[in-house]
C-alpha atoms as a PDB file:
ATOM      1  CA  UNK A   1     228.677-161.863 169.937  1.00  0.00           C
ATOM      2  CA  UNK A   2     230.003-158.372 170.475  1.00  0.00           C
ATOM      3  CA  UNK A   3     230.639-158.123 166.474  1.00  0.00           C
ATOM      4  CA  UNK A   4     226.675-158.666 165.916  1.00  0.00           C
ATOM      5  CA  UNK A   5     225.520-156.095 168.946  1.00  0.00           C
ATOM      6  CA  UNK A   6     228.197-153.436 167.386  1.00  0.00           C
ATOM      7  CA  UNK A   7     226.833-153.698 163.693  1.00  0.00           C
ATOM      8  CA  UNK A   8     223.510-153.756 165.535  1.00  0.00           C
ATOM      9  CA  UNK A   9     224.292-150.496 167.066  1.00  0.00           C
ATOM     10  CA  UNK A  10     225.889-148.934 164.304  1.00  0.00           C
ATOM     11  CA  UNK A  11     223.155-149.749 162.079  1.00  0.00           C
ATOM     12  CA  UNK A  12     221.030-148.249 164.437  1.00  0.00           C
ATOM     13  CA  UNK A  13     222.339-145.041 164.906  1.00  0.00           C
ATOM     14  CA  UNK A  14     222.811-144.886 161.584  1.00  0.00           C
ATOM     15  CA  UNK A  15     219.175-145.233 160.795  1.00  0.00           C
ATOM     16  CA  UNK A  16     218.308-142.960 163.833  1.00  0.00           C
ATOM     17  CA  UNK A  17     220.757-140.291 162.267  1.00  0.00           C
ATOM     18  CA  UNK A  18     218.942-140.277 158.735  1.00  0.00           C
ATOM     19  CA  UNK A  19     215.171-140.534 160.649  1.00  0.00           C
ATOM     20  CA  UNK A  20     216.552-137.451 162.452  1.00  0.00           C
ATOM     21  CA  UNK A  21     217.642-135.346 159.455  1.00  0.00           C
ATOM     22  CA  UNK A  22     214.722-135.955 157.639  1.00  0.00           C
ATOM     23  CA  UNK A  23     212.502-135.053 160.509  1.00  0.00           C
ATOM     24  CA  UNK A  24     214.244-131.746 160.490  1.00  0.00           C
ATOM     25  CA  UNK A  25     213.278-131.209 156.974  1.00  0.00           C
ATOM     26  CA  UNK A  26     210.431-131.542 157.813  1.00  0.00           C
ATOM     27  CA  UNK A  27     209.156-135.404 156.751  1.00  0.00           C
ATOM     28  CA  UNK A  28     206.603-136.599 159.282  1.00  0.00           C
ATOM     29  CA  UNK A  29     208.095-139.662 161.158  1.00  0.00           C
ATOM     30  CA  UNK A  30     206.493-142.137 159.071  1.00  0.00           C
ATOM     31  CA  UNK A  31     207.837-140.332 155.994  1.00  0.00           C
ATOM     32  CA  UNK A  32     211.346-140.483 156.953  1.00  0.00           C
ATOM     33  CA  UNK A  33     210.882-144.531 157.928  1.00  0.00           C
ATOM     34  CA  UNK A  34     209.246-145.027 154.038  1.00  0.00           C
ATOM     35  CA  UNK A  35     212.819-142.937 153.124  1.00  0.00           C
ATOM     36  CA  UNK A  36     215.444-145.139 155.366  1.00  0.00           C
ATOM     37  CA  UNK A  37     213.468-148.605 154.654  1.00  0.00           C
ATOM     38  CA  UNK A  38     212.676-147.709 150.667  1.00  0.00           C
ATOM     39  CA  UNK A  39     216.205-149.351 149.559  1.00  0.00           C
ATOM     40  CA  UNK A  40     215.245-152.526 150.865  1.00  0.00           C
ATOM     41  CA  UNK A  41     211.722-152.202 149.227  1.00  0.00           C
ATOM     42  CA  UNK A  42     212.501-151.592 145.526  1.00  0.00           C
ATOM     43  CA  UNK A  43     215.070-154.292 145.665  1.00  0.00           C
ATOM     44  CA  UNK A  44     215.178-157.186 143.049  1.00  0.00           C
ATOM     45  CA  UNK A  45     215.656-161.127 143.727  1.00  0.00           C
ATOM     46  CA  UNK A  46     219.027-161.141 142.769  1.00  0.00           C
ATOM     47  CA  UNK A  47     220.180-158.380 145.298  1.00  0.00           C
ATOM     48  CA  UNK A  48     218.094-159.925 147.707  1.00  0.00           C
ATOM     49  CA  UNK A  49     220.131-163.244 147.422  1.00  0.00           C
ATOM     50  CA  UNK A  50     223.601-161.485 147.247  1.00  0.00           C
ATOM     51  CA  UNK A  51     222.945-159.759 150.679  1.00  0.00           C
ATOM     52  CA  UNK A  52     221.633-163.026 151.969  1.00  0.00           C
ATOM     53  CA  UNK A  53     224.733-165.004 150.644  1.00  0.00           C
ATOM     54  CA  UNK A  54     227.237-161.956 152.564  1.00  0.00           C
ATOM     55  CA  UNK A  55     225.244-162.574 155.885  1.00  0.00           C
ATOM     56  CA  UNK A  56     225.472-166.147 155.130  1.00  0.00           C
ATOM     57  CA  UNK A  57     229.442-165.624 154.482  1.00  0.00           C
ATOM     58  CA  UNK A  58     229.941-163.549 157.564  1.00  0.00           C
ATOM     59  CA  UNK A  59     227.724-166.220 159.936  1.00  0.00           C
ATOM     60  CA  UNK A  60     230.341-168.835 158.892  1.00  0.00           C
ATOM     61  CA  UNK A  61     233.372-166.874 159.644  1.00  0.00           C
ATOM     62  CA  UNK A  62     232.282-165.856 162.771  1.00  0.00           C
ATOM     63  CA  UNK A  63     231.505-169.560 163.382  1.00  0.00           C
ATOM     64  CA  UNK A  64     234.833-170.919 161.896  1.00  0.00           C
ATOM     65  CA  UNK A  65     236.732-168.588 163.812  1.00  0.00           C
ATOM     66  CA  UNK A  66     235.122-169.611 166.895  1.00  0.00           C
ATOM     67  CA  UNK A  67     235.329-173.546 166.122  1.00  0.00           C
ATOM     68  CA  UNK A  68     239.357-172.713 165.674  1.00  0.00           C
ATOM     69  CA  UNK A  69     239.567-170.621 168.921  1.00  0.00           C
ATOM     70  CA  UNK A  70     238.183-174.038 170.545  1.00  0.00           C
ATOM     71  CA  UNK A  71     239.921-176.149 169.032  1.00  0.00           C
ATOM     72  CA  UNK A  72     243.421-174.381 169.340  1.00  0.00           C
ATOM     73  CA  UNK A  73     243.172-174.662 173.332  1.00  0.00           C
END
């Protein structure tokens, strides 16, 4: 659980970092949201199904690792 709120964090100040630096080149807000989100908006099918299948792959690790942790004690 504290994996998921970290990368949640990261990506968030990540995101807040790049809103930020376009706001201070002057992009209105909802300019510099259409610049962080476009990557995710001119993606194909494919690349939506390999990010899928590495959040799918890291979901199972975490719950593997966890089953194991159980099961060792």
């Amino acid at each position: 659980m504290k994996i998921l709120f970290i990368s949640i964090v990261y990506g968030a100040l990540l995101a807040s970092i790049a809103i930020g630096m376009n706001l201070l080149m002057g992009f209105t807000f909802y300019q510099s949201m259409d610049n962080v989100l476009n990557p995710f908006r001119v993606m194909e099918i494919p690349e939506w199904f390999i990010i899928l299948f590495f959040l799918i792959l890291w979901g199972l690790d975490r719950a593997v690792a966890v089953f194991l942790r159980q099961k060792r004690w």
